[in-house]
Protein backbone atom coordinates (compact mmCIF):
# COMPACT_ATOMS: atom_id res chain seq x y z
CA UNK A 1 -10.82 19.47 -122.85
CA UNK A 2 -14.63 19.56 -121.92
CA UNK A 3 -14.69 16.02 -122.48
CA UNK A 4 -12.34 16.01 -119.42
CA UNK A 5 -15.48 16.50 -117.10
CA UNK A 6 -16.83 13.43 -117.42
CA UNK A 7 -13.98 11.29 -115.60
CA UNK A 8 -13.11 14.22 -113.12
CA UNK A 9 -16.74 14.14 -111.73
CA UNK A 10 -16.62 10.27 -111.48
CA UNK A 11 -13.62 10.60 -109.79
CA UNK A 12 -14.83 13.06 -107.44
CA UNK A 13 -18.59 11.07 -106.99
CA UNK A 14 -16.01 8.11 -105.93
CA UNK A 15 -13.68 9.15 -104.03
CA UNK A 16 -15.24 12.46 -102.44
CA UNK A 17 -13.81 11.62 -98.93
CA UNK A 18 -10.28 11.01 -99.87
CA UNK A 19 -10.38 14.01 -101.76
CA UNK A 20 -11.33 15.86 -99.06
CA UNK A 21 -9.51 14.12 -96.53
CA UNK A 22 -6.36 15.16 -98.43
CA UNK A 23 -6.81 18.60 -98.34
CA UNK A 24 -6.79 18.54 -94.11
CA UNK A 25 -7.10 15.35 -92.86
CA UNK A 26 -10.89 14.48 -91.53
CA UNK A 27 -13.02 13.21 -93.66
CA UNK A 28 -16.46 14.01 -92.63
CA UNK A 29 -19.73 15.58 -94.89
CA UNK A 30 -20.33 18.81 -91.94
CA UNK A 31 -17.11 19.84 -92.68
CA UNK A 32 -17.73 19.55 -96.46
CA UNK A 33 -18.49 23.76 -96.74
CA UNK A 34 -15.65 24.83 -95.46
CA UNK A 35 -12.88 23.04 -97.26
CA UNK A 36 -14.50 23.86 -100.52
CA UNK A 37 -15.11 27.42 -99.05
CA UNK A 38 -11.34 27.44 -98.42
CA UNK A 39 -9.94 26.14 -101.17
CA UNK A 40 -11.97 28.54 -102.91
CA UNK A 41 -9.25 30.96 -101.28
CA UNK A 42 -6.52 29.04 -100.95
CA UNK A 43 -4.59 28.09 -103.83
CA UNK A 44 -2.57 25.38 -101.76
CA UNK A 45 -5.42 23.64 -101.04
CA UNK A 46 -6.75 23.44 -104.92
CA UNK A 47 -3.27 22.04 -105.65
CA UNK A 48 -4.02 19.20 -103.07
CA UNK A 49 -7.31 18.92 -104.94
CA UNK A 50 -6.25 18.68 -108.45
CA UNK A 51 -2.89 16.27 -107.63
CA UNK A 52 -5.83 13.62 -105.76
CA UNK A 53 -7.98 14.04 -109.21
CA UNK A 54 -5.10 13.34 -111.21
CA UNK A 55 -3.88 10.34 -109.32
CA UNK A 56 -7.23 8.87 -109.70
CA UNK A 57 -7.83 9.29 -112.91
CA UNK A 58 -8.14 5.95 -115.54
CA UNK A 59 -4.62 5.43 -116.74
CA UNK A 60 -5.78 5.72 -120.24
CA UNK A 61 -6.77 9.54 -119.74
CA UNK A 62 -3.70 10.41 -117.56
CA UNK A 63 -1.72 9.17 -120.68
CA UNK A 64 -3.82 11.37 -122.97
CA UNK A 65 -3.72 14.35 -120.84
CA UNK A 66 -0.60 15.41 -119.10
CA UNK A 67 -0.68 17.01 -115.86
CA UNK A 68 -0.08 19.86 -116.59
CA UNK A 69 -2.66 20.30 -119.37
CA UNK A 70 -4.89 18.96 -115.91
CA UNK A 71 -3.83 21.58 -113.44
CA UNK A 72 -4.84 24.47 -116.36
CA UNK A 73 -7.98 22.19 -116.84
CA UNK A 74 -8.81 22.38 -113.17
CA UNK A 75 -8.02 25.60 -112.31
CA UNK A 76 -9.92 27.32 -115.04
CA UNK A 77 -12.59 24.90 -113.66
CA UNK A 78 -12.15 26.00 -109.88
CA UNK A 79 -15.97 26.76 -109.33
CA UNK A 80 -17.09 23.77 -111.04
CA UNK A 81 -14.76 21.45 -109.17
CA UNK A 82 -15.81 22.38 -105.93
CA UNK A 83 -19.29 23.20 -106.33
CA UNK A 84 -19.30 18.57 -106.63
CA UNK A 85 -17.42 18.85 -103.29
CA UNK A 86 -20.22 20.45 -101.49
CA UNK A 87 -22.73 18.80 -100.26
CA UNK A 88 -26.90 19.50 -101.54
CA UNK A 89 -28.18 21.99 -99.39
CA UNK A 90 -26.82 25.47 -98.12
CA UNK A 91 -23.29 26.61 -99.04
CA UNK A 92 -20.89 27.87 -96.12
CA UNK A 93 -20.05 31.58 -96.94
């Protein structure tokens, strides 16, 4: 499943907005933080995450891996996830 990484972070370096967008509706890089921040906390908000990830996945890798082998994937990957979904620089707390 590590090789799993590699598409997830292009999908996320691609479609960062729409990701993000999903999880409450504006877009927008100063909001970045505290999305991540929340879905840190907030379970709903990683599901929002890791059903985004999976529809954007190549439809090669969504046959290999089903989703949910993904959603045990992701969440065991939480940190790692959304540490691509915030922006260089400071973290929010």
């Amino acid at each position: 499943m590590a090789d799993l990484m590699q598409p997830v972070s292009r999908v996320i370096g691609e479609h960062r907005d729409r990701i993000l967008k999903a999880i409450d509706g504006s877009p927008g890089a100063a909001r970045a933080g505290q999305w991540t921040t929340a879905a840190l906390q907030n379970d709903q908000a990683m599901e929002t995450i890791i059903r985004c990830c999976y529809e954007l996945l190549p439809g090669l890798v969504r046959l290999a891996v089903k989703e949910p082998a993904f959603r045990t994937f992701m969440l065991n990957n939480r940190e790692r996830i959304l540490a691509q979904l915030v922006p260089p620089g400071p973290r929010a707390a």
